[in-house]
PDB file of N, CA and C in Angstrom:
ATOM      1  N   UNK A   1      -9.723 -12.670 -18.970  1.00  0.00           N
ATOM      2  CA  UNK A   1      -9.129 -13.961 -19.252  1.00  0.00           C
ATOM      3  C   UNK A   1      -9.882 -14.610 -20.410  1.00  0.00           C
ATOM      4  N   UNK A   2      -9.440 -15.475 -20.973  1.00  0.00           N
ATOM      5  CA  UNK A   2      -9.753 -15.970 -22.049  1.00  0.00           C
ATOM      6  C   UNK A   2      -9.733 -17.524 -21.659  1.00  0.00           C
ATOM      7  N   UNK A   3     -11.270 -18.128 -21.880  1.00  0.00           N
ATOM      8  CA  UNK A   3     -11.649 -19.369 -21.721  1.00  0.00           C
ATOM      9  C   UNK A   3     -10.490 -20.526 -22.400  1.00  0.00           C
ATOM     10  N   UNK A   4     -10.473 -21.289 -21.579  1.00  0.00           N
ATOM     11  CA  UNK A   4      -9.692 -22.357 -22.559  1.00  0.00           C
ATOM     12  C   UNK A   4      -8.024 -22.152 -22.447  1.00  0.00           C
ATOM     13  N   UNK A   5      -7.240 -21.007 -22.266  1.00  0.00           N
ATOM     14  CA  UNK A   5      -6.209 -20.846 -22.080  1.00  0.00           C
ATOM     15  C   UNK A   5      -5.549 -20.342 -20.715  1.00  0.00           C
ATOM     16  N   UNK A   6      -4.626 -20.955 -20.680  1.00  0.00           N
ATOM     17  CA  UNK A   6      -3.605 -20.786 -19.521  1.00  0.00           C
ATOM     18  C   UNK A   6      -3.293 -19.684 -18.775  1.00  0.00           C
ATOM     19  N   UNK A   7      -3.531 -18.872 -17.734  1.00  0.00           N
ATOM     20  CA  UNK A   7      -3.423 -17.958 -17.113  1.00  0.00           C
ATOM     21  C   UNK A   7      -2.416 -17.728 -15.870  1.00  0.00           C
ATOM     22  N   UNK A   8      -1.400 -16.980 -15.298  1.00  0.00           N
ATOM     23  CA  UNK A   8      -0.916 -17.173 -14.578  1.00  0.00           C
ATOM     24  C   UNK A   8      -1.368 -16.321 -13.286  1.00  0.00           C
ATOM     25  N   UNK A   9      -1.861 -16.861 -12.075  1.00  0.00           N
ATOM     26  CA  UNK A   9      -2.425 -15.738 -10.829  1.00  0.00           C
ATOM     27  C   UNK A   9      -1.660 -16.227 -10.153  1.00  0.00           C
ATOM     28  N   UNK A  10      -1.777 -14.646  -9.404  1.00  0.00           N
ATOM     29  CA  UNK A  10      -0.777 -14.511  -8.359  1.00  0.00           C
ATOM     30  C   UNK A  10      -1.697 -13.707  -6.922  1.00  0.00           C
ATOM     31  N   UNK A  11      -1.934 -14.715  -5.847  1.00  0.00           N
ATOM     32  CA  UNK A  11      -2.506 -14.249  -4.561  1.00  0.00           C
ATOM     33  C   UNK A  11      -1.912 -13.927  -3.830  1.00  0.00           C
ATOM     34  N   UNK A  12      -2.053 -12.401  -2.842  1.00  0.00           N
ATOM     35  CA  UNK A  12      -1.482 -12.374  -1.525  1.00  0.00           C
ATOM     36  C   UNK A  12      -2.380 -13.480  -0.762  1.00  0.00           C
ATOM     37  N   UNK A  13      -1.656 -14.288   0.229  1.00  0.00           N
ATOM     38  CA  UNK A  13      -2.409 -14.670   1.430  1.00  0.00           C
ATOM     39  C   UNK A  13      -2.537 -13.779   2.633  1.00  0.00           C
ATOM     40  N   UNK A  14      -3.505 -14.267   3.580  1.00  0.00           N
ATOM     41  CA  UNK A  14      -3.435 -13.727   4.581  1.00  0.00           C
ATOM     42  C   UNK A  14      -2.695 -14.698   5.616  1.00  0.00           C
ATOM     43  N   UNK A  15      -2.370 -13.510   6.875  1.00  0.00           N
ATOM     44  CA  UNK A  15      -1.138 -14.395   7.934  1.00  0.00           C
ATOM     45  C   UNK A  15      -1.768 -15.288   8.522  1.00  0.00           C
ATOM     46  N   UNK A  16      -0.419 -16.502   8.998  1.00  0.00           N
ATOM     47  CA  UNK A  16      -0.700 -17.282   9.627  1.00  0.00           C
ATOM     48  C   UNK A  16       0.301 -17.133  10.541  1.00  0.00           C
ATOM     49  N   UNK A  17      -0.177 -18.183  12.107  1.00  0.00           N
ATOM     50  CA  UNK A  17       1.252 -17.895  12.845  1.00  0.00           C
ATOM     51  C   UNK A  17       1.509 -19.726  12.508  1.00  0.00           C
ATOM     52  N   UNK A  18       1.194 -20.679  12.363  1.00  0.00           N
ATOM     53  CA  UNK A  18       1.144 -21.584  11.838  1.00  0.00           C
ATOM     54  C   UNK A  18       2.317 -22.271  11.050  1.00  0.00           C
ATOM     55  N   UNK A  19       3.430 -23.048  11.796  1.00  0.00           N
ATOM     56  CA  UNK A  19       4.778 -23.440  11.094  1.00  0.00           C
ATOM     57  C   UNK A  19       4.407 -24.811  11.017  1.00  0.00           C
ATOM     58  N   UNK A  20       4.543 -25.408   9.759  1.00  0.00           N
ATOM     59  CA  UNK A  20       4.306 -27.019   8.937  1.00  0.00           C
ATOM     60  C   UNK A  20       5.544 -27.460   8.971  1.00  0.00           C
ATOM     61  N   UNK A  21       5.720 -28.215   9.605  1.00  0.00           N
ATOM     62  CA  UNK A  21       6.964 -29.069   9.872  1.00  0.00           C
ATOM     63  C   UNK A  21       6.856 -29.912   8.714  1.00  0.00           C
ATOM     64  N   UNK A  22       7.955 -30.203   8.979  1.00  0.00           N
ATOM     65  CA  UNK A  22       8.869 -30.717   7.338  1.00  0.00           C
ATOM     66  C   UNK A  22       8.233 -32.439   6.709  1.00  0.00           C
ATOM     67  N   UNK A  23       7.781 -33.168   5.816  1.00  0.00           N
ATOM     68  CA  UNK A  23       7.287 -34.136   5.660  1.00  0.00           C
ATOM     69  C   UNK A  23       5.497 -34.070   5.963  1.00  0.00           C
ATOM     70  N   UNK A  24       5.378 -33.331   6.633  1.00  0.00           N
ATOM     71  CA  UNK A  24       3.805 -32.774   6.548  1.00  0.00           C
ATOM     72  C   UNK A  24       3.291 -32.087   5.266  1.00  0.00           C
ATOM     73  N   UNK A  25       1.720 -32.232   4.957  1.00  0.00           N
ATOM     74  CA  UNK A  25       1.429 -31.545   4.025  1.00  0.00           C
ATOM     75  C   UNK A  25       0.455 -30.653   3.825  1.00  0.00           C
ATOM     76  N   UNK A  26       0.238 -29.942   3.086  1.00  0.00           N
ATOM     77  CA  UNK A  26      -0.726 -29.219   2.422  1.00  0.00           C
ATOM     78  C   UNK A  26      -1.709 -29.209   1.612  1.00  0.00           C
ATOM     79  N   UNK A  27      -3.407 -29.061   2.113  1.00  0.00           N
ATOM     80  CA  UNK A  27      -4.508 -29.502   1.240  1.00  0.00           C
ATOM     81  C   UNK A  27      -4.863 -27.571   0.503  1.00  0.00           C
ATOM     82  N   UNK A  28      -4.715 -27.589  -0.767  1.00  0.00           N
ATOM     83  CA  UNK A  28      -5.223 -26.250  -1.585  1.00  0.00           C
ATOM     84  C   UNK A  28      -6.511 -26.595  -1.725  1.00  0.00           C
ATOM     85  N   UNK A  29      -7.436 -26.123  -1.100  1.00  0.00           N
ATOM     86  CA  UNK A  29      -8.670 -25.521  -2.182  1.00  0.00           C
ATOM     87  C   UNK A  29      -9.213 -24.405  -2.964  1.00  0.00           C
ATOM     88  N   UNK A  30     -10.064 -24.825  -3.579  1.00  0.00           N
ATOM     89  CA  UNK A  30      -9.879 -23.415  -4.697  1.00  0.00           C
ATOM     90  C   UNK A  30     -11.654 -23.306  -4.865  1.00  0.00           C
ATOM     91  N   UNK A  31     -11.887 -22.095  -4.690  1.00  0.00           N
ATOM     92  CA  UNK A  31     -13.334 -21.584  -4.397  1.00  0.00           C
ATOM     93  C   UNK A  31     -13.497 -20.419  -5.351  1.00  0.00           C
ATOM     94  N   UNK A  32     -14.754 -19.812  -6.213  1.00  0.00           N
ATOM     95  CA  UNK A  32     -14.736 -18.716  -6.469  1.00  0.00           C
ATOM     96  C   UNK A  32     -14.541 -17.606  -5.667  1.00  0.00           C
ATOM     97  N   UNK A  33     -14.587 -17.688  -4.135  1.00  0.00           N
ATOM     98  CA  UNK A  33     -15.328 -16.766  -3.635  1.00  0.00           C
ATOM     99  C   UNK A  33     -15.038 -16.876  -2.275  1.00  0.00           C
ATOM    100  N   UNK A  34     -14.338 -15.750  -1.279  1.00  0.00           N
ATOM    101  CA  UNK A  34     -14.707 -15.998  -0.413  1.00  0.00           C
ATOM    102  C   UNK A  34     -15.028 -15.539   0.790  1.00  0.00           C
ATOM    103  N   UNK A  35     -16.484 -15.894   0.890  1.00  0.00           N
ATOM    104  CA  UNK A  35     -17.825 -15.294   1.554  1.00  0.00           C
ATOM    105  C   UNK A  35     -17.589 -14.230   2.940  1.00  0.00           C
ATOM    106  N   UNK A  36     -16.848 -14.465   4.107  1.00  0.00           N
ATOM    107  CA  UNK A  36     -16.522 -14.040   5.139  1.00  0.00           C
ATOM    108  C   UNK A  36     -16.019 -12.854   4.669  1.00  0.00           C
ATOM    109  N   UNK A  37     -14.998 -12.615   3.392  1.00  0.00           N
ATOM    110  CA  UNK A  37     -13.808 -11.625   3.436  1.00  0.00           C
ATOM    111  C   UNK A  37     -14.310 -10.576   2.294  1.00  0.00           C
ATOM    112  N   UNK A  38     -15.283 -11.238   0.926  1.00  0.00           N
ATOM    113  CA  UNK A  38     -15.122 -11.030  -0.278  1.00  0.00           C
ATOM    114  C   UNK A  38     -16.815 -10.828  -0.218  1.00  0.00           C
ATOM    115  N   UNK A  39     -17.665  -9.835  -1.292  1.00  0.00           N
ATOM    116  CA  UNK A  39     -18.975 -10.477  -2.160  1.00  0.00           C
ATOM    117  C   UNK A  39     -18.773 -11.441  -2.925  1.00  0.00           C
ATOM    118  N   UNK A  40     -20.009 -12.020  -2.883  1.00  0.00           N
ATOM    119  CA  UNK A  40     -19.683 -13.031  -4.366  1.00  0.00           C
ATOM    120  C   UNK A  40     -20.363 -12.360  -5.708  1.00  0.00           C
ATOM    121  N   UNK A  41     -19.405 -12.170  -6.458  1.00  0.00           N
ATOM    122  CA  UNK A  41     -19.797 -11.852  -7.499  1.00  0.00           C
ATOM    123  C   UNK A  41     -18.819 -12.171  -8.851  1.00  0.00           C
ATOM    124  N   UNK A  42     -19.226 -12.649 -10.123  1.00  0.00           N
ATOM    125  CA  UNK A  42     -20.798 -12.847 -10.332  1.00  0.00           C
ATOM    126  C   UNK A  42     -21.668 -13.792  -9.132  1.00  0.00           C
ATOM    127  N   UNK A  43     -22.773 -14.210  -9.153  1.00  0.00           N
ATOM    128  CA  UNK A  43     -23.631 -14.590  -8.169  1.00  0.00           C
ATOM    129  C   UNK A  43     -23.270 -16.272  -8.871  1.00  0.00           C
ATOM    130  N   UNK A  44     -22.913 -17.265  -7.666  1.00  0.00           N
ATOM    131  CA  UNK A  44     -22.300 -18.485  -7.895  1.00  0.00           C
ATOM    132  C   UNK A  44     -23.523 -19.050  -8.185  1.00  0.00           C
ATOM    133  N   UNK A  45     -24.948 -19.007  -8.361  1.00  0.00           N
ATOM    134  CA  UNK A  45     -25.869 -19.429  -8.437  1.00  0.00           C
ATOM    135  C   UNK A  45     -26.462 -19.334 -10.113  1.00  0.00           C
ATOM    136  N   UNK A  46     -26.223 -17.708 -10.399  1.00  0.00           N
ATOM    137  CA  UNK A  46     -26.345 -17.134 -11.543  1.00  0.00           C
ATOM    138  C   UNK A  46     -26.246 -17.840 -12.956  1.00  0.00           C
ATOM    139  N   UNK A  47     -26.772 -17.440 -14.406  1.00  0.00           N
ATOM    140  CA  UNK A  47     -25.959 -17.559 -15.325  1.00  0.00           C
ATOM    141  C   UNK A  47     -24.424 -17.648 -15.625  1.00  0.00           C
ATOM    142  N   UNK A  48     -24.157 -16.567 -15.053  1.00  0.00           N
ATOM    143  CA  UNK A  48     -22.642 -15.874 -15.481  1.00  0.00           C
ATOM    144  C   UNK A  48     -21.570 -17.034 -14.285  1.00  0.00           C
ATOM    145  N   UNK A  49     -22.104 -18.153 -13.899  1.00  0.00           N
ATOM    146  CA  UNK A  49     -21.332 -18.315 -12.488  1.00  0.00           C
ATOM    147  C   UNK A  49     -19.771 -18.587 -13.309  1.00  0.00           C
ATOM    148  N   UNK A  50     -18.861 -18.936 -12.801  1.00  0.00           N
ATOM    149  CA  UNK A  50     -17.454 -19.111 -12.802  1.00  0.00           C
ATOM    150  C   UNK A  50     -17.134 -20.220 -13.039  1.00  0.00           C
ATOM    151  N   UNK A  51     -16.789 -20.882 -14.061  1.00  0.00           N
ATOM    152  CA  UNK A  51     -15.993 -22.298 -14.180  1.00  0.00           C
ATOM    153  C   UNK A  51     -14.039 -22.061 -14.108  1.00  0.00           C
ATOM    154  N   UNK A  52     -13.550 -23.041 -12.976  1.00  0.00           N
ATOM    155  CA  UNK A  52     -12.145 -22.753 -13.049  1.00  0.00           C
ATOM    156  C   UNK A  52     -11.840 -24.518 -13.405  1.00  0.00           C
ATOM    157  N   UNK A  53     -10.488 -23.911 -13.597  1.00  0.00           N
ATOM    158  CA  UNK A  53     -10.319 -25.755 -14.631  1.00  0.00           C
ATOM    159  C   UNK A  53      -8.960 -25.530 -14.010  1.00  0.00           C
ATOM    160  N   UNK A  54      -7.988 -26.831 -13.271  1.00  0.00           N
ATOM    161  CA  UNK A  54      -7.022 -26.645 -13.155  1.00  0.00           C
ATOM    162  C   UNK A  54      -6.277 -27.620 -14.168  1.00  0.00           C
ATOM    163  N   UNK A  55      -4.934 -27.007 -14.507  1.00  0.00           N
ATOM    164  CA  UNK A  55      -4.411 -28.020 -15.774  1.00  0.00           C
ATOM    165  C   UNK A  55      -3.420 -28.678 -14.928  1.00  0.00           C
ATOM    166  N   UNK A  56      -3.178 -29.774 -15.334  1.00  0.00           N
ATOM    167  CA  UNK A  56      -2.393 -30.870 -14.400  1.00  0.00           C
ATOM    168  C   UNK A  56      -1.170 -31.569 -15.765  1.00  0.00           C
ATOM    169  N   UNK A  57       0.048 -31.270 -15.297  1.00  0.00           N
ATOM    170  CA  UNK A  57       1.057 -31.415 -16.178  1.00  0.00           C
ATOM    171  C   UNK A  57       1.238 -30.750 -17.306  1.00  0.00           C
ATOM    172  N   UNK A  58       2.508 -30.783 -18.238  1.00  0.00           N
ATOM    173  CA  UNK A  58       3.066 -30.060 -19.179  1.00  0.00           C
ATOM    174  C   UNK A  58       3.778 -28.780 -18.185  1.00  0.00           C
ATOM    175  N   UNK A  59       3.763 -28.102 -19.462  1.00  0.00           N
ATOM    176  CA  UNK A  59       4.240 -26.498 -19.323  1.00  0.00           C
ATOM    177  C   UNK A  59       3.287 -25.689 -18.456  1.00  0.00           C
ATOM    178  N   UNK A  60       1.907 -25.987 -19.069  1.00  0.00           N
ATOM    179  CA  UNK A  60       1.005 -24.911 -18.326  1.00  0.00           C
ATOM    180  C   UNK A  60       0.402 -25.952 -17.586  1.00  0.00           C
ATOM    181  N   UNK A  61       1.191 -26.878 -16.524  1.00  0.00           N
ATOM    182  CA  UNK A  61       0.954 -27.547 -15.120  1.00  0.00           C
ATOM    183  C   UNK A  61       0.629 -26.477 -14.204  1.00  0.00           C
ATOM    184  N   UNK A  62      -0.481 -26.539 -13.567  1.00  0.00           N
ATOM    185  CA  UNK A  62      -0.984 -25.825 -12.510  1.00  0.00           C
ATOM    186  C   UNK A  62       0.445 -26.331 -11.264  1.00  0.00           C
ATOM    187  N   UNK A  63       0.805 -25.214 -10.458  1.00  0.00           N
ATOM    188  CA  UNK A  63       1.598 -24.903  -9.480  1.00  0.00           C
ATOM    189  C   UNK A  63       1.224 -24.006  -7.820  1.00  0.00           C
ATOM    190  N   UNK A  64       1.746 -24.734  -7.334  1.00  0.00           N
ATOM    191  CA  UNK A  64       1.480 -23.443  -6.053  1.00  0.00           C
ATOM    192  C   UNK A  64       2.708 -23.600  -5.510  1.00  0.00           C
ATOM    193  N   UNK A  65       3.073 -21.967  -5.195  1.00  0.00           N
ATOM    194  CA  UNK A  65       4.638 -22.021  -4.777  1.00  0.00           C
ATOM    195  C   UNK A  65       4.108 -20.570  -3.514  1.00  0.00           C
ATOM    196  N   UNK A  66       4.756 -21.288  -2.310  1.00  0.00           N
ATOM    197  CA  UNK A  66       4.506 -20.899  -1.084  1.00  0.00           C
ATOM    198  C   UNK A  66       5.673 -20.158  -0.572  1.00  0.00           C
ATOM    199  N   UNK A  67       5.274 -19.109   0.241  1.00  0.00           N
ATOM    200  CA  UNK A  67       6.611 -18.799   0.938  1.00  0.00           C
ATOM    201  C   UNK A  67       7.115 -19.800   1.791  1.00  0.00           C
ATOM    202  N   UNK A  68       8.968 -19.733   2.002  1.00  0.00           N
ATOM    203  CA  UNK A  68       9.650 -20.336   2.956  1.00  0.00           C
ATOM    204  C   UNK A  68      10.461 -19.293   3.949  1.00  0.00           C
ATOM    205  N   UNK A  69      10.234 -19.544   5.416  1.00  0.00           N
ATOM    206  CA  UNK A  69      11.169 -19.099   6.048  1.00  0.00           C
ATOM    207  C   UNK A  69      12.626 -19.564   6.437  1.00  0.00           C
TER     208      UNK A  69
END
């Protein structure tokens, strides 16, 4: 990836049995890393650690689009 410009990712999640009724909402957080499932690497402590920037509006508006049943 290239600093400074717009990237598009795409995550599998893992299951939930968990149904959000309608007018309820959803808190995203966004972590480098995560510890239980994943190493961390680079080392979040490190030089090399990870800066993520989310862009908020325009074209390259950050999005999260969820499955619906």
């Amino acid at each position: 990836m290239t600093p400074g410009e717009a990237t598009e990712l795409a995550f599998d999640l893992m299951g939930t049995a968990i149904v959000i009724d309608k007018g309820h909402r959803l808190r995203v957080t966004i972590a480098g890393a995560d510890a239980r499932n994943f190493a961390l690497h680079p080392d979040p402590q490190g030089e090399d650690a990870p800066t993520i920037e989310v862009i908020t509006g325009g074209r390259s508006g950050s999005y999260v689009e969820l499955p619906v049943l």
